[in-house]
Protein backbone atom coordinates (compact mmCIF):
# COMPACT_ATOMS: atom_id res chain seq x y z
CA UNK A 1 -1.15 -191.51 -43.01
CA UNK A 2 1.03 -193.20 -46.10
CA UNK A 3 2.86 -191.30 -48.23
CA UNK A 4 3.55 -192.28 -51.69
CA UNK A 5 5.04 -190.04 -54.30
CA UNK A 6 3.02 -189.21 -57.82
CA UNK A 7 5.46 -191.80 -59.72
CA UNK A 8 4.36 -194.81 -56.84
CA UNK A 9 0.92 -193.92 -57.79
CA UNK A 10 1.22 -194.50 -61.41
CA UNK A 11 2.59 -197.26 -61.15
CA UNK A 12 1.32 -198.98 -58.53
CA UNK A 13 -2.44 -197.51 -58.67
CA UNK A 14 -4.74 -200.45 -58.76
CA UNK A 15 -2.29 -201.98 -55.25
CA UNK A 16 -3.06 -198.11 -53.47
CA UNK A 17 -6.49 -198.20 -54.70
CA UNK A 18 -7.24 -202.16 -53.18
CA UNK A 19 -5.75 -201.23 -49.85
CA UNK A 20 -7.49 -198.61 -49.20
CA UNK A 21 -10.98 -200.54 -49.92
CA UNK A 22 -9.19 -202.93 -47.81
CA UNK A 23 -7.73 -201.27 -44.93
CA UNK A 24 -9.54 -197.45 -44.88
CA UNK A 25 -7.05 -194.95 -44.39
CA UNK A 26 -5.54 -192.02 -46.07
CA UNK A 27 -2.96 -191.68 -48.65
CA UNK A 28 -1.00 -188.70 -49.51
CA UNK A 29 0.74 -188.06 -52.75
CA UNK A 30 3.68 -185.98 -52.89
CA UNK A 31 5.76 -184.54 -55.92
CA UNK A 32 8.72 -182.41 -55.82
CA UNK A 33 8.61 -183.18 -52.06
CA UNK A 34 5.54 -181.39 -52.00
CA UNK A 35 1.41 -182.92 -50.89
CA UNK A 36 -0.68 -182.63 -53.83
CA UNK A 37 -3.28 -184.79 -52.70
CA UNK A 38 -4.64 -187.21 -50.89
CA UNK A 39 -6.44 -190.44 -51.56
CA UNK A 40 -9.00 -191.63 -49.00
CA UNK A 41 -11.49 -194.76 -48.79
CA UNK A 42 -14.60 -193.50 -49.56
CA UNK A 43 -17.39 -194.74 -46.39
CA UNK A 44 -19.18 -197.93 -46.28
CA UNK A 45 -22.50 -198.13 -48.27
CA UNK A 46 -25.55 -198.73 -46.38
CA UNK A 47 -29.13 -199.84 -47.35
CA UNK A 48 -31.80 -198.56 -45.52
CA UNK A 49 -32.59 -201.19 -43.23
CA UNK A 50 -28.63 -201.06 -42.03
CA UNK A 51 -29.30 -197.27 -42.20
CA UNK A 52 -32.33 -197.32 -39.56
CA UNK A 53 -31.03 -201.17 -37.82
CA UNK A 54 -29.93 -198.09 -34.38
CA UNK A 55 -33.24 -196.06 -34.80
CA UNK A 56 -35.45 -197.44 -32.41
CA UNK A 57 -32.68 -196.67 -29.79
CA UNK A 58 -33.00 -193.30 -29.90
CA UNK A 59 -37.07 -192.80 -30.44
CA UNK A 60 -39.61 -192.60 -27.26
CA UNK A 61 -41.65 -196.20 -27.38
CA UNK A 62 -45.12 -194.33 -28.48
CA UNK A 63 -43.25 -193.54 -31.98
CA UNK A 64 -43.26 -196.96 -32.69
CA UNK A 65 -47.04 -197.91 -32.82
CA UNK A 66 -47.24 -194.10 -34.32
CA UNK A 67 -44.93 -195.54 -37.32
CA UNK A 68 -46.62 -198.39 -37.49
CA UNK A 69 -50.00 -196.69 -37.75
CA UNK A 70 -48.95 -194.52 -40.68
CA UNK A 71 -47.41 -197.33 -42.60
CA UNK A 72 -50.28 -199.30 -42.38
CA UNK A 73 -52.35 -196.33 -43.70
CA UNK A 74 -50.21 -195.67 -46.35
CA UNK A 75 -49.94 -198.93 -47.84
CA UNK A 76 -53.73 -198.59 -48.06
CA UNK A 77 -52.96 -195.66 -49.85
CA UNK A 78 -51.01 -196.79 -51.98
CA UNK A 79 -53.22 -199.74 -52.98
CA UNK A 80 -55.68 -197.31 -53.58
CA UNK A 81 -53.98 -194.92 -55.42
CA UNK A 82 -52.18 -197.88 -58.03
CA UNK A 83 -55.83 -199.04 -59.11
CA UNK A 84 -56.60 -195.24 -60.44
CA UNK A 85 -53.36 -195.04 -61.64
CA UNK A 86 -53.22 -194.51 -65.40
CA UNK A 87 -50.24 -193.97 -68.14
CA UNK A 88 -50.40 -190.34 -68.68
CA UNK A 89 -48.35 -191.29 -72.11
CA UNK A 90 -51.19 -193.83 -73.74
CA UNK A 91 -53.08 -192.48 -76.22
């Protein structure tokens, strides 16, 4: 882990702030020769399909055509559901 003091920081913020989007890592910030905090990257965002890409790993094969099943019924549903679907706001 870096360590930077409180006056680095200030003046050298937006530098800390792109290596550590760049690299990951940790920074601490000391003052008076004493930690006062640390600065960490924050993790990786993630949309779903990243989120679930190692999913089927780990599920027995009969989930599969079980998830299938109730997306196709719910998409039905859904159908269904949007053509009695009515703006609870119109007058």
């Amino acid at each position: 882990m870096k360590t930077i003091t409180a006056t680095e920081l200030a003046r050298n913020l937006s530098r800390v702030l792109d290596r550590l989007a760049t690299e990951g890592g940790e920074v601490a910030v000391e003052r008076n020769s004493r930690t006062v905090a640390r600065l960490m990257s924050a993790p990786a965002e993630q949309n779903a399909l990243e989120a679930m890409a190692d999913l089927y790993r780990t599920l027995p094969e009969s989930a599969a055509s079980d998830w299938e099943t109730d997306i196709r019924r719910n998409r039905l549903k859904a159908a269904t559901l949007e053509k009695g679907l009515r703006d609870p706001w119109a007058s």
